[in-house]
Protein backbone atom coordinates (compact mmCIF):
# COMPACT_ATOMS: atom_id res chain seq x y z
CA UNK A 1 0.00 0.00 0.00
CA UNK A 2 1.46 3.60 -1.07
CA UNK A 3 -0.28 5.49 1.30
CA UNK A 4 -3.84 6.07 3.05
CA UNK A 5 -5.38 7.41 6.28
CA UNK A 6 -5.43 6.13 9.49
CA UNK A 7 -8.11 7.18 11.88
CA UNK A 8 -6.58 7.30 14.56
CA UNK A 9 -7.75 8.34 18.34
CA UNK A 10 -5.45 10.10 20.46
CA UNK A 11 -5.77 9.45 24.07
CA UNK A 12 -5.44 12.51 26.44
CA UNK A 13 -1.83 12.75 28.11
CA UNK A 14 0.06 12.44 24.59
CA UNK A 15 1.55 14.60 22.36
CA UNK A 16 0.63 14.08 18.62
CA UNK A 17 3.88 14.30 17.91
CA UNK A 18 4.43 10.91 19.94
CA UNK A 19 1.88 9.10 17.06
CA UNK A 20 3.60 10.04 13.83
CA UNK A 21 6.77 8.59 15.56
CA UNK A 22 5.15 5.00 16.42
CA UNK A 23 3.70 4.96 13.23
CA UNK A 24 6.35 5.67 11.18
CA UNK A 25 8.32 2.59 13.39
CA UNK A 26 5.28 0.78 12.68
CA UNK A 27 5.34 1.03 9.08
CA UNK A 28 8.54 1.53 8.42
CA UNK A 29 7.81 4.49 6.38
CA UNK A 30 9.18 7.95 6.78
CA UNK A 31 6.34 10.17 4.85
CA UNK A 32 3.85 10.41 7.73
CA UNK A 33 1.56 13.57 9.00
CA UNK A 34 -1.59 14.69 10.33
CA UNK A 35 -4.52 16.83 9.63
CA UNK A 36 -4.11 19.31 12.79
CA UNK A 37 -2.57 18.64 16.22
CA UNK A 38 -4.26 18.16 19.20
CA UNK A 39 -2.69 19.89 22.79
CA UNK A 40 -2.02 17.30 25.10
CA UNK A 41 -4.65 17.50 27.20
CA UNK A 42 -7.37 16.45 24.60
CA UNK A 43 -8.07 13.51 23.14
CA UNK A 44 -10.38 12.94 19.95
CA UNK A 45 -10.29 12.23 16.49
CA UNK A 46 -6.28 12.46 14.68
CA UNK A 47 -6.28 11.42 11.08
CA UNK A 48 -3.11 10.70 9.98
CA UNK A 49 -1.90 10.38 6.61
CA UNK A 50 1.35 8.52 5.12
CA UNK A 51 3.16 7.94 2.09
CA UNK A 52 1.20 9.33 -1.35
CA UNK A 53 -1.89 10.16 1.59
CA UNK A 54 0.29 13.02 2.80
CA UNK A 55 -0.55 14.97 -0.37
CA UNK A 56 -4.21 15.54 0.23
CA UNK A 57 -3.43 16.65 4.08
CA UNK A 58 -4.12 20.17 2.73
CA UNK A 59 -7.62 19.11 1.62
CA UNK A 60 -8.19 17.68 5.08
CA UNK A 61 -6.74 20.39 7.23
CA UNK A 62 -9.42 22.71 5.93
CA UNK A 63 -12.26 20.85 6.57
CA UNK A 64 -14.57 21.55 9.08
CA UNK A 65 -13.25 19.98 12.88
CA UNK A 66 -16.45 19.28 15.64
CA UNK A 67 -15.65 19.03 19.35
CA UNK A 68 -17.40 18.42 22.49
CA UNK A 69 -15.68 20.07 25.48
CA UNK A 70 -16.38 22.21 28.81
CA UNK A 71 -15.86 25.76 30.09
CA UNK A 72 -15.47 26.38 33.70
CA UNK A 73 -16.61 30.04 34.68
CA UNK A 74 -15.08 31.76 37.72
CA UNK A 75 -11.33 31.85 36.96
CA UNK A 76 -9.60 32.23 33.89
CA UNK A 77 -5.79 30.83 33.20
CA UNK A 78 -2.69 31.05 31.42
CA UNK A 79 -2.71 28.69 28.77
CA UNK A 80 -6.76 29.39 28.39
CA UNK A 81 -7.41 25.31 29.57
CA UNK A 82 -7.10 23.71 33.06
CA UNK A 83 -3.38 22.77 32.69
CA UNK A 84 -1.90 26.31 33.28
CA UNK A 85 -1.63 28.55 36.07
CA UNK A 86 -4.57 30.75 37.73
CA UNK A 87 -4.43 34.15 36.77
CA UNK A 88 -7.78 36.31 37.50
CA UNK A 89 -10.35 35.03 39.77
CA UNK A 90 -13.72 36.12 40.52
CA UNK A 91 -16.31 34.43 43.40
CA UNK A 92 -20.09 33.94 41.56
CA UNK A 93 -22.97 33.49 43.51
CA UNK A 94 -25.35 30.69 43.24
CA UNK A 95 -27.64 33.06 41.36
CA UNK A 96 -25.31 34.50 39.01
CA UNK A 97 -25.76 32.71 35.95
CA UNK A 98 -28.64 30.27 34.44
CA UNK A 99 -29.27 28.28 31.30
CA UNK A 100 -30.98 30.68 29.43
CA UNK A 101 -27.81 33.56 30.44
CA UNK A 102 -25.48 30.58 28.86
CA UNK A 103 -27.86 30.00 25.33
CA UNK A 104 -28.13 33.93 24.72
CA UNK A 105 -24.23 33.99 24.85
CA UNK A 106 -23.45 31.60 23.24
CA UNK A 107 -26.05 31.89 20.34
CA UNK A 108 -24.14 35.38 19.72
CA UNK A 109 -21.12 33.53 18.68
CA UNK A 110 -22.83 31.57 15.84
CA UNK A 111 -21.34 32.79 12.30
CA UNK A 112 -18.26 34.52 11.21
CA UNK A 113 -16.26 35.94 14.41
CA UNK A 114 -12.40 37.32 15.08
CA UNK A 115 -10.13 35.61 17.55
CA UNK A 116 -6.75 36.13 18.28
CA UNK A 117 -4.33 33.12 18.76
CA UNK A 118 -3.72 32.25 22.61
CA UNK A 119 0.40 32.52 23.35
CA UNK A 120 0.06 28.97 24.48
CA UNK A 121 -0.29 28.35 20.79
CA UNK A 122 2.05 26.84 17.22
CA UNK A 123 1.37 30.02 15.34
CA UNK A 124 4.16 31.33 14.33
CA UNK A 125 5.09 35.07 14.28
CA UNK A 126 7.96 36.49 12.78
CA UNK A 127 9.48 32.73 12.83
CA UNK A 128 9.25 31.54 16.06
CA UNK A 129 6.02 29.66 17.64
CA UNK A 130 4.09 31.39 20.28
CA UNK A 131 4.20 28.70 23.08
CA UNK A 132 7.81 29.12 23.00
CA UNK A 133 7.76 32.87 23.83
CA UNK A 134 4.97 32.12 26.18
CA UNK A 135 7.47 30.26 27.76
CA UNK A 136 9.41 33.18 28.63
CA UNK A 137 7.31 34.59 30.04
CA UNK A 138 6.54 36.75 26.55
CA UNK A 139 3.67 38.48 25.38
CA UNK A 140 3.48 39.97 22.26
CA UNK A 141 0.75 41.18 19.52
CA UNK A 142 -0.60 38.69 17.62
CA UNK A 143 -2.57 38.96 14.09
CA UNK A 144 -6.53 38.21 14.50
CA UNK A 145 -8.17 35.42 12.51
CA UNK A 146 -11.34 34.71 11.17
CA UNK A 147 -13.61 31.79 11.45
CA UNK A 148 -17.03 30.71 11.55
CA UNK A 149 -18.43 29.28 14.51
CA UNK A 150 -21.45 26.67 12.44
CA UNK A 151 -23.24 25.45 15.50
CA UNK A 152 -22.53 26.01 19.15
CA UNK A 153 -24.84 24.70 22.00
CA UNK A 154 -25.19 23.92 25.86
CA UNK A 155 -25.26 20.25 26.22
CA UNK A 156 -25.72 20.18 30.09
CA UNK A 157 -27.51 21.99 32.74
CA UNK A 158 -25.13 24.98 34.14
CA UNK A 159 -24.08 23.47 37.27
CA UNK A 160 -22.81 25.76 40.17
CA UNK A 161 -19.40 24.67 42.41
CA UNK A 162 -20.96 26.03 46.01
CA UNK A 163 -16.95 25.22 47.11
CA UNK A 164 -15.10 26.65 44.61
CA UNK A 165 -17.82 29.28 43.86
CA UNK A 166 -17.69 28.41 40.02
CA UNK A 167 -19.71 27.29 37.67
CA UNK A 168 -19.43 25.37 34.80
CA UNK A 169 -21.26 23.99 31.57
CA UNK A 170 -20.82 21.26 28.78
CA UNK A 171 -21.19 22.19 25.00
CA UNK A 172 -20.95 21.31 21.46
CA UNK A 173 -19.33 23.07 18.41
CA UNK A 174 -19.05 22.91 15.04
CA UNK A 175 -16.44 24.93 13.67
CA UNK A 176 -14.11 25.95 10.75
CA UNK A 177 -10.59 25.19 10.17
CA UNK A 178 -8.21 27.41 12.41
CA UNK A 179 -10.82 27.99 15.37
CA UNK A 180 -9.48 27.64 18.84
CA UNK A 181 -11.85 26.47 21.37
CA UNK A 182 -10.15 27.26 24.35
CA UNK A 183 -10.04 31.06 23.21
CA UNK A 184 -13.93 30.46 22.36
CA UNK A 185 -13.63 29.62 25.81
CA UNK A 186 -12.17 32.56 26.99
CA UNK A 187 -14.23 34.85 24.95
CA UNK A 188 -17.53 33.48 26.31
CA UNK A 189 -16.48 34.49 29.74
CA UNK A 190 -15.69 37.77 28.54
CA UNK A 191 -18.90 38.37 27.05
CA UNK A 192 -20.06 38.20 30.71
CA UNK A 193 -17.34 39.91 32.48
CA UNK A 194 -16.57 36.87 34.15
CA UNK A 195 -12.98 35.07 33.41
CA UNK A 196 -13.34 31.50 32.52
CA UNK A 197 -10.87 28.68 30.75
CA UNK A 198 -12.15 25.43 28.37
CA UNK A 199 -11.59 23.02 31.53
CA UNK A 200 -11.78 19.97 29.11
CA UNK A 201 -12.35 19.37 25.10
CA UNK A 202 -12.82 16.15 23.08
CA UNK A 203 -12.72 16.59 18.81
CA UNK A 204 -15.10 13.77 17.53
CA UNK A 205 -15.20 14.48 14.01
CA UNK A 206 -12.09 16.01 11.99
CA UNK A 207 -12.14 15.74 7.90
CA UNK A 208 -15.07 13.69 8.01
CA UNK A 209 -14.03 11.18 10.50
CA UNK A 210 -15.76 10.21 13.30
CA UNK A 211 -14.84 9.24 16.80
CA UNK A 212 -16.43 5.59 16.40
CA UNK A 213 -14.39 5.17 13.32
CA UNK A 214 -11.38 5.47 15.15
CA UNK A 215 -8.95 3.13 16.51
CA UNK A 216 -6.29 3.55 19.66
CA UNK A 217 -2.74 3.11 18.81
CA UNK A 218 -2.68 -0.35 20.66
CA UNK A 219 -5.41 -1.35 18.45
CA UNK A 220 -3.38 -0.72 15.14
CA UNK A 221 -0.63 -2.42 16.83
CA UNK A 222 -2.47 -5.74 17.11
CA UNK A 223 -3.83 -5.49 13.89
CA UNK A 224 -0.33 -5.36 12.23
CA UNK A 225 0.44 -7.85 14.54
CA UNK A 226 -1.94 -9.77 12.79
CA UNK A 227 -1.48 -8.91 9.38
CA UNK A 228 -4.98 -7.34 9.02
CA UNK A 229 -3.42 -3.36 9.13
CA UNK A 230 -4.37 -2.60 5.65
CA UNK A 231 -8.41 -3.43 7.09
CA UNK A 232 -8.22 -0.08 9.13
CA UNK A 233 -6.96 2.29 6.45
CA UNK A 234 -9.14 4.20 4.40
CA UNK A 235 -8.31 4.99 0.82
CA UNK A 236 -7.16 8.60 0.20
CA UNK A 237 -9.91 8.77 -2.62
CA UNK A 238 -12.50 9.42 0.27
CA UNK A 239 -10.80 12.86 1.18
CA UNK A 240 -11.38 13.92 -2.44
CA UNK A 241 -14.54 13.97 -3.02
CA UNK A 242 -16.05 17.38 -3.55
CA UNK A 243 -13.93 16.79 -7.01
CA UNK A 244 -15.17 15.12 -10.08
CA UNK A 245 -13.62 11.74 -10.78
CA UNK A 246 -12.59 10.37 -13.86
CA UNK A 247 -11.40 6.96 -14.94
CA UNK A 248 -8.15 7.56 -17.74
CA UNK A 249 -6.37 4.95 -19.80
CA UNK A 250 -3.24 2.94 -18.70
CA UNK A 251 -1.46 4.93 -21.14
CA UNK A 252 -2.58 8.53 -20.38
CA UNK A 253 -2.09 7.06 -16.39
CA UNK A 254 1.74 7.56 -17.29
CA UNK A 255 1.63 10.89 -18.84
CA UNK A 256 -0.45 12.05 -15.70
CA UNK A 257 2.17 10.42 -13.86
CA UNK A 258 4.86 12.71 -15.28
CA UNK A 259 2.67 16.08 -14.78
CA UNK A 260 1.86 15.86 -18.56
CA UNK A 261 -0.60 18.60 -20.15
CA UNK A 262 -3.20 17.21 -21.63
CA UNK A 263 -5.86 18.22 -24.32
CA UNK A 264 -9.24 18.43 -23.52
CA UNK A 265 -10.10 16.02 -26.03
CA UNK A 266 -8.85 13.15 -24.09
CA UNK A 267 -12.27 13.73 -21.99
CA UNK A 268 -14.62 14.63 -24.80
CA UNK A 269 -16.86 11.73 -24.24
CA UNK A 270 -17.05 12.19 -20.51
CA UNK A 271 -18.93 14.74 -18.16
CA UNK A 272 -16.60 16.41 -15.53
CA UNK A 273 -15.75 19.79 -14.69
CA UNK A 274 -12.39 20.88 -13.49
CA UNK A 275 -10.48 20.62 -11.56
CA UNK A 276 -11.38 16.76 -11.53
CA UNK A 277 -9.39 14.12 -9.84
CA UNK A 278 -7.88 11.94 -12.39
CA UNK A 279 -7.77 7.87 -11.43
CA UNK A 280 -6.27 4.85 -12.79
CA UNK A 281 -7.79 1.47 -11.57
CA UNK A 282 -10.07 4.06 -8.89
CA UNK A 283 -6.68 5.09 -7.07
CA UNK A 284 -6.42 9.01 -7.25
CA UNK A 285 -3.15 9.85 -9.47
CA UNK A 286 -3.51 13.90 -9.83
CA UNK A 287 -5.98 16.55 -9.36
CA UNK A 288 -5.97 18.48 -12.93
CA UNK A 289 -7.58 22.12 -13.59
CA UNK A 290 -7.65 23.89 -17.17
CA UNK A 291 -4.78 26.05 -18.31
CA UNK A 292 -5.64 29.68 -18.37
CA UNK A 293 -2.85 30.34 -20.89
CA UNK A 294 -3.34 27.43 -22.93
CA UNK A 295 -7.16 26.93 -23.73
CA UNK A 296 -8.10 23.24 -24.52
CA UNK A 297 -6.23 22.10 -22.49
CA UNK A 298 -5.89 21.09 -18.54
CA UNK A 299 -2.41 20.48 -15.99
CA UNK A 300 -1.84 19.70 -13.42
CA UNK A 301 -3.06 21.16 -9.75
CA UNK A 302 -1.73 18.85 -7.39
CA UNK A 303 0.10 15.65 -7.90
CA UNK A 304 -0.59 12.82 -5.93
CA UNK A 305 1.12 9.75 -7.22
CA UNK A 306 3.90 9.44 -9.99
């Protein structure tokens, strides 16, 4: 097998990191990524990609990513998620907050909003990663983002902390590429004037993968083990589907295999539009688009085996 997708689910406690280095041991293959780390706190759904499946990890990073999760209100920290330090604090009364305080916030999220990347974060600015200046103790401007917040909802009664003073509430999202749910976190607080953190977050479905079609990484061990791996990969083919497919010959297989251009008349008798994925025996070979400059005639977009 040249490459595929693994849907794998990462258990909380472990870098993602730690994955693509047991799978690349596992099959002995260096070409190995993933659609979008997870912090090590939170678990959920990891597709990972190797050999000719890395080339479509673009086409699965921005896809749509939905989580289940928590935010605790009452304290807010420095890494925006239970794991970092306490840094503002505020005592709520029993009577402080309800459901219906919770839905009217959160409904104002839904659609297109700005957030700015925690510290505690890989974005990169000016070259260097943000957790690492974080790290020292370094704060500096970062660029906004936008994203679109599809669905957002309570999923649990809003349960006061009589102890602790704090309350806290279960939800789900649905989100676009690039959204960061502990800042969502954050920013729900803020819309109250009360400082809160995401206190714990679970992704269940990442480039159309779900959390039941997921295995653990001692589970794809034992199936290797038994020489049934292959069983649990899923063909890169199902990550391009918003293309058109079409079946070419052996022979134009090799020219597509070489980044030929090719003339439009090679696909007369078919209906497509481009870009459409071009396949040889239904295994994806390149995605092709027409060439502006050269009319009649299509090249290539993005290679994916030759």
């Amino acid at each position: 097998m040249d490459g595929g997708i693994i849907p794998l689910w990462k258990e909380k406690g472990v870098y993602s990191q730690r994955y693509i280095t047991q799978i690349r041991r596992l099959l002995d293959i260096k070409k190995v990524g993933h659609s979008g780390t997870l912090d090590p706190d939170v678990d959920g759904v990891l597709p990972v990609a190797f050999g000719c499946g890395t080339k479509v990890l673009e086409y699965m990073l921005d896809s749509d990513k939905k989580y289940q999760g928590s935010v605790t209100l009452g304290y807010s920290t420095t890494t925006e998620d239970a794991s970092g330090d306490r840094v503002e604090h505020k005592e709520l009364g029993s009577h402080d907050l309800n459901d219906e305080r919770i839905d009217e916030v959160l409904s104002s999220f839904l659609g297109e909003i700005e957030q700015t990347p925690p510290m505690y974060s890989a974005v990169r600015v000016d070259g260097v990663r943000l957790y690492e200046l974080a790290r020292q103790n370094i704060t500096i401007d970062r660029p906004s983002r936008k994203v679109t917040i599809f669905a957002l909802e309570r999923t649990s009664p809003v349960k006061y902390d009589e102890k602790n003073k704090l309350f806290t509430f279960s939800f789900d999202v649905h989100c676009s590429k690039g959204t960061y749910i502990r800042t969502l976190a954050v920013d729900i607080g803020q819309a109250m004037n009360i400082p809160s953190h995401m206190s714990s977050l679970t992704r269940i479905e990442s480039a159309g993968i779900r959390a039941g079609q997921t295995y653990k990484m001692e589970e794809l061990i034992q199936a290797e083990e038994a020489g049934h791996l292959e069983e649990l990969i899923l063909p890169i083919e199902d990550f391009l589907t918003s293309y058109d497919f079409l079946e070419v010959s052996q022979d134009l297989s090799q020219r597509i295999k070489h980044g030929a251009q090719l003339n439009m008349n090679n696909f007369r008798d078919r209906k497509a539009e481009f870009p459409a994925l071009l396949t040889y025996n239904k295994e994806a070979l390149a995605v092709y688009e027409e060439n502006p400059k050269r009319p009649g005639w299509v090249k290539p977009l993005k290679m994916i085996r030759s």
